[in-house]
Protein backbone atom coordinates (compact mmCIF):
# COMPACT_ATOMS: atom_id res chain seq x y z
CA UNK A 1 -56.10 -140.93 26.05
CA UNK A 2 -55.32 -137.81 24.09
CA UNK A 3 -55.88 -134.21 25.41
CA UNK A 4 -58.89 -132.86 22.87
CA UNK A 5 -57.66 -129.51 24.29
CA UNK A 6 -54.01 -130.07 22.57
CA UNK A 7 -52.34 -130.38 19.05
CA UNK A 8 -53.79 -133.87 19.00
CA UNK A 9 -50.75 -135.25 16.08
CA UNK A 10 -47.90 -133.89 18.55
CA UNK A 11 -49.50 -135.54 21.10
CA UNK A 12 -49.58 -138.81 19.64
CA UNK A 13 -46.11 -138.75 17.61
CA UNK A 14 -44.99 -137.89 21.40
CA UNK A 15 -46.61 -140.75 22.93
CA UNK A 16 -46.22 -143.38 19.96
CA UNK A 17 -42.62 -142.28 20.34
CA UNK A 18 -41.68 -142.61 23.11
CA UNK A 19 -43.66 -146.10 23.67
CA UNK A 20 -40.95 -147.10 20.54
CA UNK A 21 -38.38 -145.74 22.53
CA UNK A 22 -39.42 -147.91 25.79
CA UNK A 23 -39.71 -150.80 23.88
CA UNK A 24 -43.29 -151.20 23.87
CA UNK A 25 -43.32 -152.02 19.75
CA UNK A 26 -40.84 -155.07 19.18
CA UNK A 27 -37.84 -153.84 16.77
CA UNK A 28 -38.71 -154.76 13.07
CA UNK A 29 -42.14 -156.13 13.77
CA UNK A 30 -45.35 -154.99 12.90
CA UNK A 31 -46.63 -152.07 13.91
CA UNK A 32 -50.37 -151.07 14.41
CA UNK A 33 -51.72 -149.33 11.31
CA UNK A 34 -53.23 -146.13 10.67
CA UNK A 35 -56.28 -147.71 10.91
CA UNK A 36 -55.91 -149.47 14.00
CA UNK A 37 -54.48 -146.56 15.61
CA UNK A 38 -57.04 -144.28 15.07
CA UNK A 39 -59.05 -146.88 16.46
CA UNK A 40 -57.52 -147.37 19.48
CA UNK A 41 -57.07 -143.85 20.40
CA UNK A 42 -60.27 -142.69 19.27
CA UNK A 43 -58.89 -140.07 16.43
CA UNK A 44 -59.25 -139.22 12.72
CA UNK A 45 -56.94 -141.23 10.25
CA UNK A 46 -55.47 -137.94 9.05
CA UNK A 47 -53.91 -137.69 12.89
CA UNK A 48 -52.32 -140.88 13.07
CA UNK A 49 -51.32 -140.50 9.27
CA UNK A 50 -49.31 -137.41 10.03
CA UNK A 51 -47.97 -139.15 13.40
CA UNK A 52 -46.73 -141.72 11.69
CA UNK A 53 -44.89 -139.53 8.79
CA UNK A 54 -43.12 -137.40 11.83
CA UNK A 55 -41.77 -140.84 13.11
CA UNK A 56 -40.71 -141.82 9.88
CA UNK A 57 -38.67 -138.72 9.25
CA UNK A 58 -37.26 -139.06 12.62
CA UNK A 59 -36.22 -142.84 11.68
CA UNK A 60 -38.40 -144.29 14.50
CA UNK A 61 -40.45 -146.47 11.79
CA UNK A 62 -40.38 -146.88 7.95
CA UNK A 63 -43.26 -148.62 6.07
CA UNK A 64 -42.04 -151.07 3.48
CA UNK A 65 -44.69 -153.17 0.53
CA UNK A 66 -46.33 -155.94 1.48
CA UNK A 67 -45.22 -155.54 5.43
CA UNK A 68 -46.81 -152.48 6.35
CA UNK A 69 -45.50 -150.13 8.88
CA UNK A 70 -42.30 -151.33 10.89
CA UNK A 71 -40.59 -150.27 13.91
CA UNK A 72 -36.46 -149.31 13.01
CA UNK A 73 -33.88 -150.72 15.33
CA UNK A 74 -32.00 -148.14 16.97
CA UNK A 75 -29.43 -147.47 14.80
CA UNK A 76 -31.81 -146.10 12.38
CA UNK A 77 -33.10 -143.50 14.75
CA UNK A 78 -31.96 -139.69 14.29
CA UNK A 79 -30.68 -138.82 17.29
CA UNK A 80 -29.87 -135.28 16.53
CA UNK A 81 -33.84 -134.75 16.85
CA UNK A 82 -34.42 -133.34 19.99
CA UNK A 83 -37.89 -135.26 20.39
CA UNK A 84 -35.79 -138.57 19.56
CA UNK A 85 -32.83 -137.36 22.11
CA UNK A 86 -35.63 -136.65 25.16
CA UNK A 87 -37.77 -139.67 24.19
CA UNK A 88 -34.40 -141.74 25.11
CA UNK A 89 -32.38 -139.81 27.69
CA UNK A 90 -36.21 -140.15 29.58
CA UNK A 91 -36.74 -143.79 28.77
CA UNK A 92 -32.95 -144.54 29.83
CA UNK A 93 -30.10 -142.07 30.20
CA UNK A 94 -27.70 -144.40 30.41
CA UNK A 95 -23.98 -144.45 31.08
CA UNK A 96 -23.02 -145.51 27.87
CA UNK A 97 -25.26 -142.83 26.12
CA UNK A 98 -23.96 -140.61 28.08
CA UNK A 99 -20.51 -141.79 27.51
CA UNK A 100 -21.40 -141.41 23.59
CA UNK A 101 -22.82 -137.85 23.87
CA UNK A 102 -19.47 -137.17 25.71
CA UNK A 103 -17.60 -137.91 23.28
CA UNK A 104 -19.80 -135.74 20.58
CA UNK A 105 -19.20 -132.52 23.18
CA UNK A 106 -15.46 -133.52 23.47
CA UNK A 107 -15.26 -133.42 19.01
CA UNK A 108 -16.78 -130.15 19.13
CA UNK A 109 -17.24 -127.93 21.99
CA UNK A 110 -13.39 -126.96 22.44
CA UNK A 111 -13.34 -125.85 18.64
CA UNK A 112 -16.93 -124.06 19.30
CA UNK A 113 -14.74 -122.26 22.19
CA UNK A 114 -11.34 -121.45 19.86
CA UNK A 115 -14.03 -119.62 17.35
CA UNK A 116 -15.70 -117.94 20.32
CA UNK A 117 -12.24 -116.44 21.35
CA UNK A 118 -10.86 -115.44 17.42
CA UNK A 119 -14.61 -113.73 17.21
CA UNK A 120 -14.15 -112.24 20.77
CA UNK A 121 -15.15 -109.12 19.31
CA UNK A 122 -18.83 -109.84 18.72
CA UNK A 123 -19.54 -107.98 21.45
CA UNK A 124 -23.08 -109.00 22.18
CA UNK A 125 -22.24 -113.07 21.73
CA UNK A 126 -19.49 -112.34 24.24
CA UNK A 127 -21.62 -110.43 26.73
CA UNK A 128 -24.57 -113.75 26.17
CA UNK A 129 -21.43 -115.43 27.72
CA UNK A 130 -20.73 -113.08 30.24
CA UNK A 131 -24.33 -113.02 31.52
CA UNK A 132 -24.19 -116.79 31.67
CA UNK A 133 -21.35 -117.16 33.61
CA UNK A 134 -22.84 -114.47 35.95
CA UNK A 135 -25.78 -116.78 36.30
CA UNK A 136 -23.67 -119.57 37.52
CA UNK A 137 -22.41 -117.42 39.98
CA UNK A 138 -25.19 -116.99 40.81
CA UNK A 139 -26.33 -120.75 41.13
CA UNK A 140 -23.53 -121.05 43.77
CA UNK A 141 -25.29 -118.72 46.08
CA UNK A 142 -28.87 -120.40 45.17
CA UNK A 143 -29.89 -117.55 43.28
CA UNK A 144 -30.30 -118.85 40.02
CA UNK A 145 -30.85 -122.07 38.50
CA UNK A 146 -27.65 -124.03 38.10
CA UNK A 147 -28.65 -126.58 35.41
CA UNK A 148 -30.24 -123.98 33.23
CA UNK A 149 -27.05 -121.12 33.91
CA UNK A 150 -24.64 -124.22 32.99
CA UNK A 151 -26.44 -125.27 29.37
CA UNK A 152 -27.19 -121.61 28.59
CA UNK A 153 -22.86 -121.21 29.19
CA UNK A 154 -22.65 -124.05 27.15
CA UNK A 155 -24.91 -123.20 24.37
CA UNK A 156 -23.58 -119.68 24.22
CA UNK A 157 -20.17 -120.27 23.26
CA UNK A 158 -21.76 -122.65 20.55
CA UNK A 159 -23.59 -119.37 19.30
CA UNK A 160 -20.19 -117.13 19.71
CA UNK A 161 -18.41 -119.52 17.39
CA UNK A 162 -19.85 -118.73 14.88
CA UNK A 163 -20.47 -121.78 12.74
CA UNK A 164 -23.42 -122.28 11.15
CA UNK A 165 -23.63 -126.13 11.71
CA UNK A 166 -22.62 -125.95 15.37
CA UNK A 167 -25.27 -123.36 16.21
CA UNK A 168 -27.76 -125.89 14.29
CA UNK A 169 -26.55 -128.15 17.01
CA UNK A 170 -27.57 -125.70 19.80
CA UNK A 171 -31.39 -127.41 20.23
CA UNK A 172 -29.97 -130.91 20.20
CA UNK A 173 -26.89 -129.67 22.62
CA UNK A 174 -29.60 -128.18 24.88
CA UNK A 175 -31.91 -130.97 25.57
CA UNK A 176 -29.04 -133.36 25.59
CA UNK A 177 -27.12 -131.17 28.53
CA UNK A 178 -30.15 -131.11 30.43
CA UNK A 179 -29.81 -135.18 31.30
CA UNK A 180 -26.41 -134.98 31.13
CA UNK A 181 -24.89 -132.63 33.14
CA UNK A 182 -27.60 -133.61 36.40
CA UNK A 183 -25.81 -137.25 36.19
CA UNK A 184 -22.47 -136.19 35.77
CA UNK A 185 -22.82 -133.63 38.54
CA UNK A 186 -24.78 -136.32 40.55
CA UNK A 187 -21.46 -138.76 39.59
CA UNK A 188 -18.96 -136.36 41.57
CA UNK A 189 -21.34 -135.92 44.23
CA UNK A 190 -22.06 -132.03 43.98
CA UNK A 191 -25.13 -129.99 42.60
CA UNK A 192 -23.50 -127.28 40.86
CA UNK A 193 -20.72 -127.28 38.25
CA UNK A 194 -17.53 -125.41 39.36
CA UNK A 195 -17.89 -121.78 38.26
CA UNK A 196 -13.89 -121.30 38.78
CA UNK A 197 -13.59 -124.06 35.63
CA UNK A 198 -16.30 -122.03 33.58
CA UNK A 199 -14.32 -118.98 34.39
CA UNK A 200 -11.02 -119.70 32.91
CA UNK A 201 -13.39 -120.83 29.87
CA UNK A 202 -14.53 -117.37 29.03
CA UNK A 203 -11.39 -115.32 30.65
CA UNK A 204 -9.25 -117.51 28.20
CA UNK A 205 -11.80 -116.81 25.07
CA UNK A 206 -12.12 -113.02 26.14
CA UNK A 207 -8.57 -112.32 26.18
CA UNK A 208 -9.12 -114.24 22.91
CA UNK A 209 -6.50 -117.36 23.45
CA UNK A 210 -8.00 -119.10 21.15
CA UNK A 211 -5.99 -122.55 21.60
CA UNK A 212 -6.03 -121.91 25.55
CA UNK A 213 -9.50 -121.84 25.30
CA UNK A 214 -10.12 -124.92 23.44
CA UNK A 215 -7.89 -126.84 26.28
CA UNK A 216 -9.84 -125.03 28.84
CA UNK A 217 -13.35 -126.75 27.37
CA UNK A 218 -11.46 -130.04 26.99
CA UNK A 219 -9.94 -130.30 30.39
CA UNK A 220 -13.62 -129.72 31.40
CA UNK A 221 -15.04 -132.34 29.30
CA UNK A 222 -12.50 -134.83 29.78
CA UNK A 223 -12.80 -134.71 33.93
CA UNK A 224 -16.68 -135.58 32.87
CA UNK A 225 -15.49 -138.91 30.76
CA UNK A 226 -13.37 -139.90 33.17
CA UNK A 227 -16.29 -140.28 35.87
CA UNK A 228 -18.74 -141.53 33.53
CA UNK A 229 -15.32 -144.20 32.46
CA UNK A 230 -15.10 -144.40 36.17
CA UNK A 231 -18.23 -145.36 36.60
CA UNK A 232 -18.93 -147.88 33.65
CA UNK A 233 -16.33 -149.91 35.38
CA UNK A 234 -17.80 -150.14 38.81
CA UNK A 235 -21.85 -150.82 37.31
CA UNK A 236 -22.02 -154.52 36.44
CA UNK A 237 -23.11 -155.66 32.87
CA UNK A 238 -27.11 -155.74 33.05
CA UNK A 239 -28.47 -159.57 32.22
């Protein structure tokens, strides 16, 4: 049941999606319709109607003549929407998703970092750094969050590059990192990333070496693939 109390089409474009996501709604079959849906979960059509738009932009379902409303295999689904990212890192954050999503940081977070350090003068995007970094000093000491310190690190050097497009990438990045960086950190066995690594980050895009910078992130990122490579190789094929 829906909360009355709550945005009542959120709440079911949340639940509808990530019941997709789960595999509750066979791939390419039909799906209930607005109708039956409003039914069922004891709403106005005008609800489900919009529910079912906000899945349809976010490639989750597409209604097609004479078949009605049809759930969209997964290669259709827009995974740079955060809802679709969290509905499927939740439903199963697996290795080879995360192996994927690796791969995405890998094309674009050293670049975000050579940017950062050629626009080391923006002083308050290098300070949002700064204070991040501080945090995961923090985290070492259990005085701050570790997860959150790491993705706001992350995210900030995003921000200090710069680039329109990558800081349009900062949501998705955010909600992504969240899954990812608790099973990669759970893969090596420790709870906190290493703050000396983050260091040399920033120190390398303060002193703004730009290309020293960019190796910093990928020598980072790269230790990550290799654990998650690591790991493929020891999980057995699921039947």
């Amino acid at each position: 049941m829906l909360d009355s109390g709550r945005n009542l089409t959120h709440q079911l474009t949340h639940q509808l999606g990530s019941a997709i996501i789960q595999g509750s709604y066979a791939i390419d079959k039909s799906f209930p319709t607005e109708a039956e849906l409003s039914q069922q979960f004891n709403i106005s059509r005008s609800v489900t109607r919009e529910a079912v738009k906000m899945l349809t932009a976010k490639g989750l379902l597409a209604s097609r003549p004479r078949q009605g409303i049809r759930v969209m295999p997964s290669s259709q689904w827009n995974m740079f929407d955060p809802d679709v990212l969290a509905w499927t890192l939740n439903a199963r954050p697996s290795l080879d998703l995360l192996r994927e999503f690796t791969q995405l940081r890998i094309a674009i977070e050293p670049e975000a970092a050579r940017l950062a350090a050629e626009n080391r003068n923006d002083k308050s995007k290098m300070k949002a750094i700064a204070d991040a970094l501080e945090r995961m000093r923090k985290a070492d000491l259990g005085q701050d969050d570790p997860l959150s310190a790491d993705i706001e690190f992350h995210t900030a050097i995003l921000a200090a590059s710069n680039n329109r497009f990558f800081l349009q990438l900062r949501q998705f990045i955010q909600v992504a990192l969240r899954v990812s960086i608790a099973s990669t950190n759970q893969l090596k066995g420790v709870f906190t990333a290493s703050y000396d690594d983050h260091k040399k980050i920033y120190d390398e895009i303060n002193a703004g070496n730009a290309n020293a910078a960019s190796e910093a992130v990928r020598y980072l990122l790269n230790e990550v693939m290799q654990l998650i490579n690591i790991s493929l190789v020891k999980t057995p094929p699921a039947e």
